[in-house]
Protein backbone atom coordinates (compact mmCIF):
# COMPACT_ATOMS: atom_id res chain seq x y z
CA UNK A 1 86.90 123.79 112.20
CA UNK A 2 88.83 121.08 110.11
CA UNK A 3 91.18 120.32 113.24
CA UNK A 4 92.05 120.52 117.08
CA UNK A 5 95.93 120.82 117.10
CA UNK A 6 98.56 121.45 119.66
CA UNK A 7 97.96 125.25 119.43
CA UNK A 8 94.20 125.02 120.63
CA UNK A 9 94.94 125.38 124.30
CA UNK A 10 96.31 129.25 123.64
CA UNK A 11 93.23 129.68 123.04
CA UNK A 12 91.34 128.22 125.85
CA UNK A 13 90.90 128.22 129.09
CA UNK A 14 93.25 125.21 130.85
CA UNK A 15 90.16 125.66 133.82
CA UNK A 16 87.53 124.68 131.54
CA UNK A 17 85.20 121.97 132.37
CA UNK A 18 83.08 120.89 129.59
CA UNK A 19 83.76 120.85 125.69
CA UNK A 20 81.40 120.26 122.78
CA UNK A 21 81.71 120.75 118.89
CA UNK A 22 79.03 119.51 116.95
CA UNK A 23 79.09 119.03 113.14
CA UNK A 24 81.73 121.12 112.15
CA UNK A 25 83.30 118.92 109.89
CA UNK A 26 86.54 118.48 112.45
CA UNK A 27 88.10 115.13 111.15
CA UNK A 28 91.60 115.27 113.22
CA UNK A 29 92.51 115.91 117.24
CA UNK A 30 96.17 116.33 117.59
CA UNK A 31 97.95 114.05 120.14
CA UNK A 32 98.19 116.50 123.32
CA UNK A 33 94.74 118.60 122.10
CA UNK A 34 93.29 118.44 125.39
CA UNK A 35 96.03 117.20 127.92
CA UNK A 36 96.37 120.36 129.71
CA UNK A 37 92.85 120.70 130.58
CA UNK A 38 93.15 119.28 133.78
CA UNK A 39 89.58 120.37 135.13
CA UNK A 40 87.58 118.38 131.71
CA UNK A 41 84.64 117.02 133.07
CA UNK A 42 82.40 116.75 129.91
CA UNK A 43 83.67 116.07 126.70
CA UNK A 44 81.28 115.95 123.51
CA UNK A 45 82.53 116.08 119.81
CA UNK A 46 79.76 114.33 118.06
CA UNK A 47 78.76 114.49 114.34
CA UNK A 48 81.71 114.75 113.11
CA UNK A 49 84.62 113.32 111.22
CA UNK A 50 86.94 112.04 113.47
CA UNK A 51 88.21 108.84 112.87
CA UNK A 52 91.13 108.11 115.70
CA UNK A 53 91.27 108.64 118.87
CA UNK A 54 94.69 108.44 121.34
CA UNK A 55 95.22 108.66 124.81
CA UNK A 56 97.48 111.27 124.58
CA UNK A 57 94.72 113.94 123.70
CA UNK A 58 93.79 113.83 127.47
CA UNK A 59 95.87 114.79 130.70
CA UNK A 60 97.36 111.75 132.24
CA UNK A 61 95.08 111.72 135.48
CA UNK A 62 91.61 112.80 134.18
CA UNK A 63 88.58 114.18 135.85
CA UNK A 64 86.67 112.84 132.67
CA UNK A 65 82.93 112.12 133.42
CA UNK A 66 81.10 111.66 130.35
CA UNK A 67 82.67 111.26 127.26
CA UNK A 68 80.68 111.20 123.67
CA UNK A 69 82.36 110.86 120.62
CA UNK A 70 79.01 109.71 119.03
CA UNK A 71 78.55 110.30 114.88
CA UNK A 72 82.35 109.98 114.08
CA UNK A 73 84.43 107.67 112.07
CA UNK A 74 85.82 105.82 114.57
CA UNK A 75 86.77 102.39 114.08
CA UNK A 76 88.61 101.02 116.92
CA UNK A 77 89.56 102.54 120.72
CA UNK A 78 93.25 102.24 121.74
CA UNK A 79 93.67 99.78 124.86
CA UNK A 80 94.60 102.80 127.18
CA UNK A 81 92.01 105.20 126.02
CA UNK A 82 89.80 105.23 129.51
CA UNK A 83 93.15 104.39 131.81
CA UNK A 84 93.31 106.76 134.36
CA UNK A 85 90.14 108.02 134.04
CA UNK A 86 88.51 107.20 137.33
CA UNK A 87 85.49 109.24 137.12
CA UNK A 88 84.78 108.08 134.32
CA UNK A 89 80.88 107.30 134.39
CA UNK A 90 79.56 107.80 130.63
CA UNK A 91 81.14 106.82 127.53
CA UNK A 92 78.94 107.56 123.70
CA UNK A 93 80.82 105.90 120.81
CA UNK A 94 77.34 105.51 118.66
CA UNK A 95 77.18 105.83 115.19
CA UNK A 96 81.03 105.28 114.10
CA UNK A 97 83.10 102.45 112.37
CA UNK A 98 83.53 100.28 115.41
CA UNK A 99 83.54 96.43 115.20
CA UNK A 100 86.04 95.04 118.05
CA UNK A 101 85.52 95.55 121.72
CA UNK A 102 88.26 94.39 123.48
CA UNK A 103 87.70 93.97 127.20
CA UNK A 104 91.48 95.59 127.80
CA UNK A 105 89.60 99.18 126.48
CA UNK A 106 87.27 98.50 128.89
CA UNK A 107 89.66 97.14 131.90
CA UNK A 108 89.43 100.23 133.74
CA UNK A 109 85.99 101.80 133.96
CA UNK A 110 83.03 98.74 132.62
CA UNK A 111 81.98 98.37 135.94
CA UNK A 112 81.57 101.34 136.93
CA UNK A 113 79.75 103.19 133.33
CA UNK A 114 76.33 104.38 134.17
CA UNK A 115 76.16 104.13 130.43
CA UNK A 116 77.94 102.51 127.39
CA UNK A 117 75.87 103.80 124.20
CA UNK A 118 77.16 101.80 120.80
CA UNK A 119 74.02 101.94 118.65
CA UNK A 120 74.64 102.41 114.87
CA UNK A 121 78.17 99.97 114.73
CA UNK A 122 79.09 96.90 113.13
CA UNK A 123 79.93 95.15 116.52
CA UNK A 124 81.11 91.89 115.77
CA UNK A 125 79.90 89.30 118.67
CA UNK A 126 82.46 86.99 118.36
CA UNK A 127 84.21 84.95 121.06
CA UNK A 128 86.08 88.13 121.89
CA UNK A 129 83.15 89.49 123.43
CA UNK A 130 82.73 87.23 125.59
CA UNK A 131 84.23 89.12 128.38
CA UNK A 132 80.52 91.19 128.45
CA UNK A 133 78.44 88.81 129.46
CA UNK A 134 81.29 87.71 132.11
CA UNK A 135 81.07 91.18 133.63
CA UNK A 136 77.70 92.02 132.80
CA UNK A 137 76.57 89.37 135.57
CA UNK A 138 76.71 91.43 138.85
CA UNK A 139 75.38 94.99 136.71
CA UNK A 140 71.84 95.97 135.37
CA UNK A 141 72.85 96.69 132.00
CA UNK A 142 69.72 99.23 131.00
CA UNK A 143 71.76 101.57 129.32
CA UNK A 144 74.61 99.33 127.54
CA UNK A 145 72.79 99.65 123.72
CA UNK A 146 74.61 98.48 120.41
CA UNK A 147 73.46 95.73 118.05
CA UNK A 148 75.56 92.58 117.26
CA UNK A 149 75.98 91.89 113.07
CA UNK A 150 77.78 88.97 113.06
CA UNK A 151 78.45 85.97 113.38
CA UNK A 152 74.91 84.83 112.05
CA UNK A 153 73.85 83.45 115.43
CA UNK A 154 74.11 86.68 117.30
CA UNK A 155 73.06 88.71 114.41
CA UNK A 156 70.61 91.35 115.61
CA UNK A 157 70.97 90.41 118.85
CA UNK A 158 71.51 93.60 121.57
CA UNK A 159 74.85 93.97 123.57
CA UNK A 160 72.73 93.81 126.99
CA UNK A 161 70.97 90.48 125.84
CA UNK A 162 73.99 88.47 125.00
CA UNK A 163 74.04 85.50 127.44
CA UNK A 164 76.79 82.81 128.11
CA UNK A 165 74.62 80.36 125.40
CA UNK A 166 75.74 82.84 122.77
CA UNK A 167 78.88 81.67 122.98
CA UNK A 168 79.30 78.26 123.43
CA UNK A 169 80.71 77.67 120.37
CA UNK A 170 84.11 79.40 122.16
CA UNK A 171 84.84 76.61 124.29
């Protein structure tokens, strides 16, 4: 299955509640793949090829719970990719391309993730990430995973270990 386009939801159920596709090689979702699926709950295209993902592919007002795009080729996550999504309680984005975590991706659902998996990405821990350990402070961040590479001084260091010291060179 090389691609999801437009014409995937003749051939689907609009009621259906969870979706997975596991290494089948898919490596493009057209813009509107899954925006009539109003009922989505679970959402899992892992090990994969896909390296962009849009808001667009999803309804406007989704019922999204958990949503894994781990083992892709992702390498960044529009600003409105989890707006409107207020059920939102999961997101997977190990294993891809990603470096930048803006908090504006993030705006509308960090503090309320049970998890936020990016293991196996070349997050950079820059003064951009700052905003984490900001709103980090009133959460127990057990299952927030992914691995700083640079800049040297956070290198290695864990996503849910940053503190405000890593980052006093931001001031």
């Amino acid at each position: 299955m090389p691609f999801i386009d437009n014409d995937f939801e003749k051939y689907v159920s609009k009621k259906m509640e969870r979706f997975s596709l596991s290494k089948t090689k898919t490596s493009y979702l057209a813009d509107n793949a899954f925006a009539s699926m109003k009922y989505l709950t679970d959402i899992r295209i892992q090990n994969n090829r896909i390296s962009m993902l849009k808001r667009s592919m999803f309804t406007n007002y989704s019922m999204i719970e958990t949503f894994l795009f781990n083992g892709n080729r992702i390498q960044e996550i529009p600003d409105d990719m989890f707006s409107q999504m207020p059920y939102l309680l999961r997101v997977g984005l190990d294993d891809n391309n990603i470096s930048i975590l803006p908090e504006s991706v993030f705006k509308h659902c960090y503090d309320k993730l049970i998890s936020l998996l990016l293991s196996g990405n070349p997050i950079q821990c820059d003064c951009s990430l700052q905003w984490i350990v900001n709103r980090k402070q009133n959460r127990h961040d057990k299952y927030l995973t992914g691995t700083c590479v640079s800049p040297k001084h956070n290198d290695g260091t864990e996503l849910r270990d940053l503190v405000k010291q890593d980052f006093l060179f931001c001031l």
